[in-house]
PDB file of N, CA and C in Angstrom:
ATOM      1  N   UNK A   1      21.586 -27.354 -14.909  1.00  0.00           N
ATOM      2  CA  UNK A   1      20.531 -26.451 -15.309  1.00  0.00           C
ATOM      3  C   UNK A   1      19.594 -27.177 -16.265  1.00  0.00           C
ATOM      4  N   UNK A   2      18.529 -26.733 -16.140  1.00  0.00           N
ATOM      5  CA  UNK A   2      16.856 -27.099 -17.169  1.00  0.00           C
ATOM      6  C   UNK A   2      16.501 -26.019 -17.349  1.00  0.00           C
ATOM      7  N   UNK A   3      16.650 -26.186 -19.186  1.00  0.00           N
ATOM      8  CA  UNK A   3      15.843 -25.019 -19.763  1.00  0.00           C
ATOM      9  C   UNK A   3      14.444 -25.653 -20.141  1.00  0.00           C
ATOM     10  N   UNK A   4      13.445 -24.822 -20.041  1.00  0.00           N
ATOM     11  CA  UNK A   4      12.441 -25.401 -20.404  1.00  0.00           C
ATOM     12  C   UNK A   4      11.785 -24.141 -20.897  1.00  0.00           C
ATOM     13  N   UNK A   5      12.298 -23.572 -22.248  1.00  0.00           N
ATOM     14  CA  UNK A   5      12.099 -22.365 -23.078  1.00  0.00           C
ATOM     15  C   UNK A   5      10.451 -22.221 -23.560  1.00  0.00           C
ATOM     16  N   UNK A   6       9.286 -22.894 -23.060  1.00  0.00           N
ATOM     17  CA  UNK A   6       8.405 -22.866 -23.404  1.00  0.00           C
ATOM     18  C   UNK A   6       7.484 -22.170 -23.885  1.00  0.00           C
ATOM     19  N   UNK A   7       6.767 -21.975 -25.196  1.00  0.00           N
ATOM     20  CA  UNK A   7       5.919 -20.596 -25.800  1.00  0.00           C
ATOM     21  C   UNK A   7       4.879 -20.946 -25.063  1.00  0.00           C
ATOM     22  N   UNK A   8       3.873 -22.523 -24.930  1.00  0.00           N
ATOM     23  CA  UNK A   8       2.955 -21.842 -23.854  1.00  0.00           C
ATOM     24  C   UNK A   8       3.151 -23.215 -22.759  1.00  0.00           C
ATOM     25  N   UNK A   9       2.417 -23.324 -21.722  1.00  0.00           N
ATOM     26  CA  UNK A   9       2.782 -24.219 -21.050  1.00  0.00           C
ATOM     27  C   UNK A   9       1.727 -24.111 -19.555  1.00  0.00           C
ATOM     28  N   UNK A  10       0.580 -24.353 -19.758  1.00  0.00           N
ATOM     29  CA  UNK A  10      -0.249 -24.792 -18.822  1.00  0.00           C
ATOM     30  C   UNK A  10      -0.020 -25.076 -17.458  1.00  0.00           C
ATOM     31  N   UNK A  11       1.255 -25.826 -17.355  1.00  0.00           N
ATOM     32  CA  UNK A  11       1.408 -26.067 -16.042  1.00  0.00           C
ATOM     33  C   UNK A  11       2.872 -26.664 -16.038  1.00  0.00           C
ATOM     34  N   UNK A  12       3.262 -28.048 -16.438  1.00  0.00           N
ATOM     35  CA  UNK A  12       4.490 -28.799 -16.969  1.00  0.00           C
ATOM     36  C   UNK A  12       4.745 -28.989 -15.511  1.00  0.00           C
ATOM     37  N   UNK A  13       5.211 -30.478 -15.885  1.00  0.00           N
ATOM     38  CA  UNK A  13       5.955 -30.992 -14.809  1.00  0.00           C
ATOM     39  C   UNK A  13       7.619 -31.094 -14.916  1.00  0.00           C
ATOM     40  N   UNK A  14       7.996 -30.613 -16.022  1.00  0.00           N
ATOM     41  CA  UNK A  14       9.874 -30.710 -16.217  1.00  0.00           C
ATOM     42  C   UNK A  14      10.224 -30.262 -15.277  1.00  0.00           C
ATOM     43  N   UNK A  15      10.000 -28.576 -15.024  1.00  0.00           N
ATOM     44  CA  UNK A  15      10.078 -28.024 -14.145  1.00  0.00           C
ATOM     45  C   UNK A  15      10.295 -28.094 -12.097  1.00  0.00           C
ATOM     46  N   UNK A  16       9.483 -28.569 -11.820  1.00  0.00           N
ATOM     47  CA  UNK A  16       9.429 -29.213 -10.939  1.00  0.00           C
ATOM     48  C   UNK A  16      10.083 -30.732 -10.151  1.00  0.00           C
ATOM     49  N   UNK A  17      10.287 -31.361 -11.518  1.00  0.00           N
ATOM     50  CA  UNK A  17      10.951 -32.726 -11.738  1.00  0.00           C
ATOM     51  C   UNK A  17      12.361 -31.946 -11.199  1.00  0.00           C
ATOM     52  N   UNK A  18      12.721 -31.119 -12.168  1.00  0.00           N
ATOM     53  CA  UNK A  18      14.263 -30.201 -12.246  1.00  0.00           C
ATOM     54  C   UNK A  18      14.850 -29.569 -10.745  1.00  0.00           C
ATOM     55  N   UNK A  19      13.413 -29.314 -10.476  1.00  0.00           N
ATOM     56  CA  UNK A  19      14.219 -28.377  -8.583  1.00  0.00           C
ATOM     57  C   UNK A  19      14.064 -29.178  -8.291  1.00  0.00           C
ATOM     58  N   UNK A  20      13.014 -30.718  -8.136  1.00  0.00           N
ATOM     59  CA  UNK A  20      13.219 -31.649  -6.623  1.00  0.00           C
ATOM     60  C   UNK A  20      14.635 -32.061  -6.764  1.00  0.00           C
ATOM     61  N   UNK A  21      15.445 -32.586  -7.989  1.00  0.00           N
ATOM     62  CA  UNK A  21      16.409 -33.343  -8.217  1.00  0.00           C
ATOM     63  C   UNK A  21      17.721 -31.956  -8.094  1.00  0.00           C
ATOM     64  N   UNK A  22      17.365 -31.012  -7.928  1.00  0.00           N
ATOM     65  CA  UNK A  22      18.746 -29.676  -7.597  1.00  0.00           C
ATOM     66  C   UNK A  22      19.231 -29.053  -9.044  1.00  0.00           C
ATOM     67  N   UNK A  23      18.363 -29.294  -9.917  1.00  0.00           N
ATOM     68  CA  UNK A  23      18.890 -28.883 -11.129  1.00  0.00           C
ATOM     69  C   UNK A  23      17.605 -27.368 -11.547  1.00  0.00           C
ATOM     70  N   UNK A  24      18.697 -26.044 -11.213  1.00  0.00           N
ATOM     71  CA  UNK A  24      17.829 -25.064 -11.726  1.00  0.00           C
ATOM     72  C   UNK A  24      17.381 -24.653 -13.078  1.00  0.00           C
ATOM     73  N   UNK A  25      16.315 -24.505 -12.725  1.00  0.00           N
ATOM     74  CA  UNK A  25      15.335 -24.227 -13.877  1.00  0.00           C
ATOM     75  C   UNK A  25      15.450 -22.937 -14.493  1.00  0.00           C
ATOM     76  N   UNK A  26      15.844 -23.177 -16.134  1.00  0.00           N
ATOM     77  CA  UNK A  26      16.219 -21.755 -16.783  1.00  0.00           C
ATOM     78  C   UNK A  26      14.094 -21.417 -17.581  1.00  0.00           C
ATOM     79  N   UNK A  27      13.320 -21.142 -17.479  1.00  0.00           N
ATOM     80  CA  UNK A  27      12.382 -21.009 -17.727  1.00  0.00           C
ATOM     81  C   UNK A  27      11.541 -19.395 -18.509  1.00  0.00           C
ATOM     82  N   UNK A  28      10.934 -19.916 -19.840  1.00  0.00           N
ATOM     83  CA  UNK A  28       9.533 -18.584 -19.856  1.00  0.00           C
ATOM     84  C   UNK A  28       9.230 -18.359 -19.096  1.00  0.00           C
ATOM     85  N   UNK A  29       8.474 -16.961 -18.590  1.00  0.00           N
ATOM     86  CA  UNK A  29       7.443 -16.983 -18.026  1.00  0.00           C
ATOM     87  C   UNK A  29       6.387 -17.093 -18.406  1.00  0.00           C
ATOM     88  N   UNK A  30       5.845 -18.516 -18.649  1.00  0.00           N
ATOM     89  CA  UNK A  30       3.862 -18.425 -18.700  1.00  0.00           C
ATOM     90  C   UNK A  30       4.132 -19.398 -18.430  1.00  0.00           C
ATOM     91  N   UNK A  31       1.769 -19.003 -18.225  1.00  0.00           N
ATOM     92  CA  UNK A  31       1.577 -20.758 -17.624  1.00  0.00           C
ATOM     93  C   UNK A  31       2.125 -20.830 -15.948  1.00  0.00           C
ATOM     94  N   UNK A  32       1.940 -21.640 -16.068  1.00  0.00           N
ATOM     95  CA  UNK A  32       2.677 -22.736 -15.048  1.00  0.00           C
ATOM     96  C   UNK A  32       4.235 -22.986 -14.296  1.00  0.00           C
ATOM     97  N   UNK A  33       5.080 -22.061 -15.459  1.00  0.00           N
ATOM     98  CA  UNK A  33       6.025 -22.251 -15.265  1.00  0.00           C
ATOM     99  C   UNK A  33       6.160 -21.311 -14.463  1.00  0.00           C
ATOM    100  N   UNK A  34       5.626 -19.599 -14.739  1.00  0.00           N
ATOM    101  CA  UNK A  34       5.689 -18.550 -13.939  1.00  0.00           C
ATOM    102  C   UNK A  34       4.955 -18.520 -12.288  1.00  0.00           C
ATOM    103  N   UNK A  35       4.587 -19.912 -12.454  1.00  0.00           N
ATOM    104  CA  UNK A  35       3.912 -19.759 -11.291  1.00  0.00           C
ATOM    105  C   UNK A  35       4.577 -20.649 -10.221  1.00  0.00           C
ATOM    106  N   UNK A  36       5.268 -21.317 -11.086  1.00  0.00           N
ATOM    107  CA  UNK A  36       6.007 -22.321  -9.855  1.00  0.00           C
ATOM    108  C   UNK A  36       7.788 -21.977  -9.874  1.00  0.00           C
ATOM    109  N   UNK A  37       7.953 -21.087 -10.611  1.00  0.00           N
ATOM    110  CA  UNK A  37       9.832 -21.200 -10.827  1.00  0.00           C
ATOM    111  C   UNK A  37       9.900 -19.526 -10.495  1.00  0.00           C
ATOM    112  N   UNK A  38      10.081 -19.342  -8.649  1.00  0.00           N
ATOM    113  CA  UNK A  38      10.684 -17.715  -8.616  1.00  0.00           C
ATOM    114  C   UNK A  38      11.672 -17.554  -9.333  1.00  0.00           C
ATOM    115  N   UNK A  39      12.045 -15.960  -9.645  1.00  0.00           N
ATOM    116  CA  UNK A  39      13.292 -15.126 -10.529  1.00  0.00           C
ATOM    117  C   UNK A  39      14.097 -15.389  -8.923  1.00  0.00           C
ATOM    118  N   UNK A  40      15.429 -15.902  -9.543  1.00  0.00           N
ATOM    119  CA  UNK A  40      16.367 -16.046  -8.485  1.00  0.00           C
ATOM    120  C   UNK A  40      16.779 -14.414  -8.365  1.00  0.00           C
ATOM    121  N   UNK A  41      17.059 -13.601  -6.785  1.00  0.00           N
ATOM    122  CA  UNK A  41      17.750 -12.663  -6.547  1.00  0.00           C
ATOM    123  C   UNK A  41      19.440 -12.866  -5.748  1.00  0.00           C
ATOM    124  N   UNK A  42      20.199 -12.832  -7.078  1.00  0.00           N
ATOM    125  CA  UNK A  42      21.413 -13.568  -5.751  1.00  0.00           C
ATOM    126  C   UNK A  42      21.865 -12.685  -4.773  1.00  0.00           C
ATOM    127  N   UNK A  43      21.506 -11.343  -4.726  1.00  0.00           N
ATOM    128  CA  UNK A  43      21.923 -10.719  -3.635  1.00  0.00           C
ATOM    129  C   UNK A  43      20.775 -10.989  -2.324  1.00  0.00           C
ATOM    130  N   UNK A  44      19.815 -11.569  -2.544  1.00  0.00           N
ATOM    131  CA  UNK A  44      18.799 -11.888  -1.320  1.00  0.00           C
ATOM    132  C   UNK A  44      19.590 -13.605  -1.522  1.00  0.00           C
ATOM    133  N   UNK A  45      19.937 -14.380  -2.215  1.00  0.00           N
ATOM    134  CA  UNK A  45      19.989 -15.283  -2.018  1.00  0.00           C
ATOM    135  C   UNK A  45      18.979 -16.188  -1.979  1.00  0.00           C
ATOM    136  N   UNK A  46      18.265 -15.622  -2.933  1.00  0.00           N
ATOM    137  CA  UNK A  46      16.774 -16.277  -3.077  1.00  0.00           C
ATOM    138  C   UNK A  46      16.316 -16.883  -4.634  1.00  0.00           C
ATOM    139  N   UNK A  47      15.276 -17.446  -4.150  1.00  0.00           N
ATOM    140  CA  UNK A  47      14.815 -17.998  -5.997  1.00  0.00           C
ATOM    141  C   UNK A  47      15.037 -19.464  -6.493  1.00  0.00           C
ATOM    142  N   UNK A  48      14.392 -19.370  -6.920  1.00  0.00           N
ATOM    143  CA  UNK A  48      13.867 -21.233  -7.279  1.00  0.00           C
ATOM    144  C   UNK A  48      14.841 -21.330  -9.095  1.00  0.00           C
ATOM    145  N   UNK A  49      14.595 -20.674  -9.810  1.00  0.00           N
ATOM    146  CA  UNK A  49      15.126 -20.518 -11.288  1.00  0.00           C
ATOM    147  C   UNK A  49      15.667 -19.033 -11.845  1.00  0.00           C
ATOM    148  N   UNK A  50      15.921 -19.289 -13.177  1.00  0.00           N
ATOM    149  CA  UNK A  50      15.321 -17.992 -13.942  1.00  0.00           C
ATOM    150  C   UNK A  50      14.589 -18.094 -14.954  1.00  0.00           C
ATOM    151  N   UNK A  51      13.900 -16.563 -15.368  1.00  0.00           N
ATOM    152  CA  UNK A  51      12.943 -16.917 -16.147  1.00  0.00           C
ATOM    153  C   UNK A  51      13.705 -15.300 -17.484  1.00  0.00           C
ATOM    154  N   UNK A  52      12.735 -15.463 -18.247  1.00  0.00           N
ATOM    155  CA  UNK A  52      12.156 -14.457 -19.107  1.00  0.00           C
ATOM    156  C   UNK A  52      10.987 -14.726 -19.994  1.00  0.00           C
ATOM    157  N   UNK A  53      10.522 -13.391 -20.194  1.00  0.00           N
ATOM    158  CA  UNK A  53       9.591 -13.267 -21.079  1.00  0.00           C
ATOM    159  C   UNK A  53       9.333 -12.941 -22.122  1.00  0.00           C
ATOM    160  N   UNK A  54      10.062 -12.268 -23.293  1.00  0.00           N
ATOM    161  CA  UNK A  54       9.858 -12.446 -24.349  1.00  0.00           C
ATOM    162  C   UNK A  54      10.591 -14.102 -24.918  1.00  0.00           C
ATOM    163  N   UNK A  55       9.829 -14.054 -26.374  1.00  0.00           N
ATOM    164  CA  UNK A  55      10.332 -15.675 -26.865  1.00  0.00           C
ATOM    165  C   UNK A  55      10.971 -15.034 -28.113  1.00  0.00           C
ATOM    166  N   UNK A  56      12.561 -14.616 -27.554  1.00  0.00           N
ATOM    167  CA  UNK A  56      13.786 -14.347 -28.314  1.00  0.00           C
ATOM    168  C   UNK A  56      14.719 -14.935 -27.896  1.00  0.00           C
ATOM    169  N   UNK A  57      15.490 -15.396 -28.843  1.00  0.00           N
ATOM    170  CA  UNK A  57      16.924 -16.307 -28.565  1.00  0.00           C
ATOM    171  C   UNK A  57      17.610 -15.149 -27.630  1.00  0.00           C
ATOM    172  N   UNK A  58      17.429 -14.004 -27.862  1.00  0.00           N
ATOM    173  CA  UNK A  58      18.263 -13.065 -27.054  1.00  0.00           C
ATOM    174  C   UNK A  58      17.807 -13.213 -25.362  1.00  0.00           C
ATOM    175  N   UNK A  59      16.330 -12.986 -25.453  1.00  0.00           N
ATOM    176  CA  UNK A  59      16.136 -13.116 -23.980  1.00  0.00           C
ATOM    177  C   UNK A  59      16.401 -14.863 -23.306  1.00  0.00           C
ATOM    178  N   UNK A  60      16.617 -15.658 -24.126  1.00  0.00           N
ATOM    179  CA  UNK A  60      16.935 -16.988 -23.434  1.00  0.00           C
ATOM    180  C   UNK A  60      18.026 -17.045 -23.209  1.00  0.00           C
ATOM    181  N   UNK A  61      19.090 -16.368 -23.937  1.00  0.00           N
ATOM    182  CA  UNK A  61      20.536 -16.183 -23.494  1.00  0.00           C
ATOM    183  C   UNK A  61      21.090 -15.013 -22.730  1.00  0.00           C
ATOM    184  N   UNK A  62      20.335 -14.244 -22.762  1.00  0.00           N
ATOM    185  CA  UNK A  62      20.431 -13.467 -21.277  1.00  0.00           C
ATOM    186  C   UNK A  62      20.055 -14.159 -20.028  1.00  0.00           C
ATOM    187  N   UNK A  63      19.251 -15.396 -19.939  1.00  0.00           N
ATOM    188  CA  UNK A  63      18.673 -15.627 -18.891  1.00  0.00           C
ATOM    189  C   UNK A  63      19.149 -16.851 -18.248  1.00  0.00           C
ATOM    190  N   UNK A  64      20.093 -17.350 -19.401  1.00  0.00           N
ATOM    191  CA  UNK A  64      21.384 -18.503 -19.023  1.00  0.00           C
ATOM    192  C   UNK A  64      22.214 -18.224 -18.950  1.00  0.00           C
ATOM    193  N   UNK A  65      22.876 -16.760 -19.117  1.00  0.00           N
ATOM    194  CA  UNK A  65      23.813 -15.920 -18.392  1.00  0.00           C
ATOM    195  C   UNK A  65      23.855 -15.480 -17.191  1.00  0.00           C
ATOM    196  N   UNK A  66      22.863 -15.239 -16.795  1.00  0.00           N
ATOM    197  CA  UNK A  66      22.363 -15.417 -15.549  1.00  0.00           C
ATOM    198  C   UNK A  66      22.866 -16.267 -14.327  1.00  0.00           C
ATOM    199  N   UNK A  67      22.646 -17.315 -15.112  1.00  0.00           N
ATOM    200  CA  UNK A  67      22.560 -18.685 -14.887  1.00  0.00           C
ATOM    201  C   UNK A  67      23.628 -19.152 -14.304  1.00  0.00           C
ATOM    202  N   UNK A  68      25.048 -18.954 -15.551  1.00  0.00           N
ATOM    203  CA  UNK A  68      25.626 -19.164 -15.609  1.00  0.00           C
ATOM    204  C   UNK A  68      26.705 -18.351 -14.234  1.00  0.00           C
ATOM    205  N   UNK A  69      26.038 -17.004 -14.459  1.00  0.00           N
ATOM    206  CA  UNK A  69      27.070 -15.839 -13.522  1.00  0.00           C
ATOM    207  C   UNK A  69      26.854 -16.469 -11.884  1.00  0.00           C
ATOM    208  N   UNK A  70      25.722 -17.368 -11.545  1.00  0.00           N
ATOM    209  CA  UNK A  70      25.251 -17.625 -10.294  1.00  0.00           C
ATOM    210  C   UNK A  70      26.257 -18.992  -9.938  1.00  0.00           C
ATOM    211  N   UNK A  71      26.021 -19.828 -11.246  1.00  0.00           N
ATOM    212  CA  UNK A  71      26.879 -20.968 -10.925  1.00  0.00           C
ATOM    213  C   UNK A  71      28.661 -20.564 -10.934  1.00  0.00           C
ATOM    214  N   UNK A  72      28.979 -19.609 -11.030  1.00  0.00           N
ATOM    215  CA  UNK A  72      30.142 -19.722 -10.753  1.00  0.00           C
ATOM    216  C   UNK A  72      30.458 -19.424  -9.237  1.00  0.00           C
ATOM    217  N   UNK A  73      29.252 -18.805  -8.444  1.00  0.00           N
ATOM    218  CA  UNK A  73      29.479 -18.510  -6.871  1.00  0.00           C
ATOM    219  C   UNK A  73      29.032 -20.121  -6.401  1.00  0.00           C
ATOM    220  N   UNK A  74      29.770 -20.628  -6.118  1.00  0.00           N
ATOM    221  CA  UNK A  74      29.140 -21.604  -5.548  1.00  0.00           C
ATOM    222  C   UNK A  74      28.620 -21.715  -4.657  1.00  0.00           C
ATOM    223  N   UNK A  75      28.771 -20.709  -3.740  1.00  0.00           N
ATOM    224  CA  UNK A  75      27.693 -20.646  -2.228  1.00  0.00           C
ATOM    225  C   UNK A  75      26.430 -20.419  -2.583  1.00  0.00           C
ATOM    226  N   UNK A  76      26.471 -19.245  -3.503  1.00  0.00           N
ATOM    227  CA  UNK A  76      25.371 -18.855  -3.703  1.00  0.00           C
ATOM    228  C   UNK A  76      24.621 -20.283  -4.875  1.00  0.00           C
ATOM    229  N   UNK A  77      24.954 -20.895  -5.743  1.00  0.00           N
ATOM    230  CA  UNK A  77      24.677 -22.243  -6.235  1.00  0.00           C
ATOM    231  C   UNK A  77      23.900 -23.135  -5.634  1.00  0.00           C
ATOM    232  N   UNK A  78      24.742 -23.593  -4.188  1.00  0.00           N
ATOM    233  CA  UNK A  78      24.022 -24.371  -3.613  1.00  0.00           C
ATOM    234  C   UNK A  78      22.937 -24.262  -2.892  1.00  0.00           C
ATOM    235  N   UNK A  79      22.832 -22.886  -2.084  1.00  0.00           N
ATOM    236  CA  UNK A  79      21.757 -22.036  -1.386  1.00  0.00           C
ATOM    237  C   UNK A  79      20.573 -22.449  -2.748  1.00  0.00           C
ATOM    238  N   UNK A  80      20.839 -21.675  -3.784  1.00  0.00           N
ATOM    239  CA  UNK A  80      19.479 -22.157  -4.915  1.00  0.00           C
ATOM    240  C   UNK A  80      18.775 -23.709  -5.050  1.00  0.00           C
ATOM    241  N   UNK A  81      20.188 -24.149  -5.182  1.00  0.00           N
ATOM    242  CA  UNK A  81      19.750 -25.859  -5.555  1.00  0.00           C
ATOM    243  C   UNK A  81      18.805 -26.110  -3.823  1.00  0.00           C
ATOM    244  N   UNK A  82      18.964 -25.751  -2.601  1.00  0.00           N
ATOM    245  CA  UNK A  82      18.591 -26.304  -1.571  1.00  0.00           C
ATOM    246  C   UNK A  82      17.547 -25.582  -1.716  1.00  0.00           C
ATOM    247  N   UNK A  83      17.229 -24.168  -1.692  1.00  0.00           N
ATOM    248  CA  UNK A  83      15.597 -23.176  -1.924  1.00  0.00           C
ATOM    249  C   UNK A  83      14.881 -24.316  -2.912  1.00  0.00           C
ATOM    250  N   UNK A  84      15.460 -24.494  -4.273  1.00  0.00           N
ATOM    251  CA  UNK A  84      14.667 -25.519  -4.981  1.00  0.00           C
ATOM    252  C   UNK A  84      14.335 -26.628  -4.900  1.00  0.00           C
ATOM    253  N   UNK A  85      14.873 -27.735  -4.220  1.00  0.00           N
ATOM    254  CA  UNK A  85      14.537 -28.740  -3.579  1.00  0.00           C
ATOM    255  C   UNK A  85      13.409 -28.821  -2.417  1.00  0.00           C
ATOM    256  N   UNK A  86      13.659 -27.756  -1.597  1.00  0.00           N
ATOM    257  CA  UNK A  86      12.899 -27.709  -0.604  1.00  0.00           C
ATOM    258  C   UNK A  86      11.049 -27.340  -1.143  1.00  0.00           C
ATOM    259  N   UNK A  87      10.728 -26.586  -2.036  1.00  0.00           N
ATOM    260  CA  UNK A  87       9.592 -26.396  -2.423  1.00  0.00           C
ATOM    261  C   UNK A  87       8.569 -27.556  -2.530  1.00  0.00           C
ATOM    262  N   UNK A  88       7.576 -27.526  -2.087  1.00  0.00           N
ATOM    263  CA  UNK A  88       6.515 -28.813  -1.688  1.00  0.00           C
ATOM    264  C   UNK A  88       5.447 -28.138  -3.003  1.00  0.00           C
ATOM    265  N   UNK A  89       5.607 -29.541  -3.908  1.00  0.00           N
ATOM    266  CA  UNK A  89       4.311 -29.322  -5.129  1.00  0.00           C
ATOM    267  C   UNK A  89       3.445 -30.429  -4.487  1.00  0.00           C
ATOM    268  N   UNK A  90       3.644 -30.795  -3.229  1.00  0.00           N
ATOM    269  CA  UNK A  90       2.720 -31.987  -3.105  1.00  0.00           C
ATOM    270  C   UNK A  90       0.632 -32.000  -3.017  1.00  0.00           C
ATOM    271  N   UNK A  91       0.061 -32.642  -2.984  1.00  0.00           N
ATOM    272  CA  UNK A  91      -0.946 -32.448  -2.836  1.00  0.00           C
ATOM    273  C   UNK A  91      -1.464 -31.862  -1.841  1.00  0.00           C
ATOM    274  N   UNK A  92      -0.627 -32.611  -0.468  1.00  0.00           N
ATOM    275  CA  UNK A  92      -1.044 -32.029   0.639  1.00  0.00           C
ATOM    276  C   UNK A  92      -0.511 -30.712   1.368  1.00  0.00           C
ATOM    277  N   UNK A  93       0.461 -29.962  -0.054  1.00  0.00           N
ATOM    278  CA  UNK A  93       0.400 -29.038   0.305  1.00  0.00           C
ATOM    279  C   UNK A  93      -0.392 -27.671  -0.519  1.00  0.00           C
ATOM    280  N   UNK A  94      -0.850 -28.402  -1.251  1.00  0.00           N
ATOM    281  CA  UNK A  94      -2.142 -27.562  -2.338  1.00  0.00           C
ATOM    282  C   UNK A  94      -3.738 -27.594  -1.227  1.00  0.00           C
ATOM    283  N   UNK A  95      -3.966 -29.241  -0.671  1.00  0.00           N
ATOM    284  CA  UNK A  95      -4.230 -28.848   0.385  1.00  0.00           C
ATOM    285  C   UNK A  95      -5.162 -28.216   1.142  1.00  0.00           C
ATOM    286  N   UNK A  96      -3.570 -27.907   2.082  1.00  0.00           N
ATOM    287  CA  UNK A  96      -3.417 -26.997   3.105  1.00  0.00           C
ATOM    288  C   UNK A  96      -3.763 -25.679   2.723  1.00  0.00           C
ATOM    289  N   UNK A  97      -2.987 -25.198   1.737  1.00  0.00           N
ATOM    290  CA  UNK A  97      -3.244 -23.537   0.869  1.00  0.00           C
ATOM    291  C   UNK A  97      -4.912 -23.473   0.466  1.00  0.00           C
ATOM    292  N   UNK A  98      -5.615 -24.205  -0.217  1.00  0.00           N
ATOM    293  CA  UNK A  98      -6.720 -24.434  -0.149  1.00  0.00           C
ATOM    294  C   UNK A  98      -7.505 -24.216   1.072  1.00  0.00           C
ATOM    295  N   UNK A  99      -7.394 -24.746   1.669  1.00  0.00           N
ATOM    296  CA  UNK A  99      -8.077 -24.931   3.265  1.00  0.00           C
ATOM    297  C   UNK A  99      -7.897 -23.649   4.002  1.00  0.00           C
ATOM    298  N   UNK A 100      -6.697 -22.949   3.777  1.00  0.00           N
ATOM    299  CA  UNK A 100      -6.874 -21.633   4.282  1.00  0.00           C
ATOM    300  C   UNK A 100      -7.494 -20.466   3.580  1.00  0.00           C
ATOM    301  N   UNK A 101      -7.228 -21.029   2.270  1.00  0.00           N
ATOM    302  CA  UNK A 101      -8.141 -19.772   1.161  1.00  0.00           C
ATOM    303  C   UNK A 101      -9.572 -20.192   1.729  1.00  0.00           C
ATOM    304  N   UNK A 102      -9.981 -21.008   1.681  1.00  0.00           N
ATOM    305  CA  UNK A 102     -11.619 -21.210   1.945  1.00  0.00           C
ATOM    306  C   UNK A 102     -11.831 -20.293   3.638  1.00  0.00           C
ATOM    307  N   UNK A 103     -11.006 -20.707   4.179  1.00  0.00           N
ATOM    308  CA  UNK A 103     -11.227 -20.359   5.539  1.00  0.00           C
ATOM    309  C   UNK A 103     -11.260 -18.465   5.823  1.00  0.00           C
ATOM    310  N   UNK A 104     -10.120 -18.189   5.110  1.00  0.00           N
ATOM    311  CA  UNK A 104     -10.353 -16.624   4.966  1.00  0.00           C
ATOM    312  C   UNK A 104     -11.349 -16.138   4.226  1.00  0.00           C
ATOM    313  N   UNK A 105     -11.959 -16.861   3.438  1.00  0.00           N
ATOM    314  CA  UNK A 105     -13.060 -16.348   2.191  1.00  0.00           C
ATOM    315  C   UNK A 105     -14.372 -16.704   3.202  1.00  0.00           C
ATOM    316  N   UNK A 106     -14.186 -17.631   4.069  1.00  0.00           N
ATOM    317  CA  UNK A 106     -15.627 -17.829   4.969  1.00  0.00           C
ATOM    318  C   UNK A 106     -15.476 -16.542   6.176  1.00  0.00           C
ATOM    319  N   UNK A 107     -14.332 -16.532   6.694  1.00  0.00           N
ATOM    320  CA  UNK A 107     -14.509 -15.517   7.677  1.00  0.00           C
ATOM    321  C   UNK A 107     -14.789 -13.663   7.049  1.00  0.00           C
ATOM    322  N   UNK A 108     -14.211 -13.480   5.711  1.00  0.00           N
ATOM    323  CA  UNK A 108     -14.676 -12.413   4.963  1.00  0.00           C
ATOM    324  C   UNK A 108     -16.252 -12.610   4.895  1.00  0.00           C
ATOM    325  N   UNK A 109     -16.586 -13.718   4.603  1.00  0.00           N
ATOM    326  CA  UNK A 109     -18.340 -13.813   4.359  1.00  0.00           C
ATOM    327  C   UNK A 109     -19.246 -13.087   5.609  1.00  0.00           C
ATOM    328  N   UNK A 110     -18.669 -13.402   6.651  1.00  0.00           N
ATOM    329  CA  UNK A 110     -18.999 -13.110   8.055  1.00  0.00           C
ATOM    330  C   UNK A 110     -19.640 -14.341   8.506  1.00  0.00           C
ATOM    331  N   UNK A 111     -19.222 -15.574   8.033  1.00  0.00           N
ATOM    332  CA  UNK A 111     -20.142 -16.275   8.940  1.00  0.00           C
ATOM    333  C   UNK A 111     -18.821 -17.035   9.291  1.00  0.00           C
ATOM    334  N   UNK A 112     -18.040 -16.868  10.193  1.00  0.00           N
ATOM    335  CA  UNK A 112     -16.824 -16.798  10.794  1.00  0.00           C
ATOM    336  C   UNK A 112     -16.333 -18.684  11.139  1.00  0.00           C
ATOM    337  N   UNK A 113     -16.836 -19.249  10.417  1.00  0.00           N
ATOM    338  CA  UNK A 113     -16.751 -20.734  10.440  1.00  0.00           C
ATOM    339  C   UNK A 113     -15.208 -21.526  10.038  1.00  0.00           C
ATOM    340  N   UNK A 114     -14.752 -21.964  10.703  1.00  0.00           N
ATOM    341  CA  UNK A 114     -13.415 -22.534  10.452  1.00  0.00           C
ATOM    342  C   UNK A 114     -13.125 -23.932  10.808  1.00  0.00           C
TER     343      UNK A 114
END
């Protein structure tokens, strides 16, 4: 696990460093961090980290309890570590997402160009 308890945080690369390499991310939410580290659901079996949002020792240790309650399923463990690995911060996939935002924002325009 990577905590990366941050009060503010623009964007950060710890984060990201942390899921390519399988190590989940215990995270604030702001910034950057909320935007790249989903709230794991272990009954969907989903989620990149965990997060919270207030900046209390209480809510950071609720949220590595969490943490902690997930790593003891190990199925459910590894399912996370592989969801987190798999996530593409690459350029070419900023991109791609790009290229389709423009493309829906031109066909909303009406001049239906793609």
């Amino acid at each position: 696990m990577f905590m990366m308890p941050s009060r503010y945080e623009p964007c950060g690369l710890g984060q990201m460093i942390s899921m390519r390499y399988g190590t989940i991310p215990i995270v604030r939410r702001t910034g950057g961090l909320a935007d790249t580290v989903t709230e794991v659901k272990p009954a969907r079996r989903t989620g990149t980290g965990f997060g919270f949002s207030e900046t209390t020792t209480r809510a950071l240790v609720e949220a590595a309890m969490r943490a902690l309650a997930a790593y003891r399923e190990p199925a459910l463990w590894r399912q996370l570590q592989r969801s987190a690995m798999a996530e593409d911060f690459s350029w070419q996939a900023s991109a791609r997402e790009y290229v389709a935002l423009y493309r829906k924002a031109a066909n909303a325009a009406g001049r239906g160009r793609t």
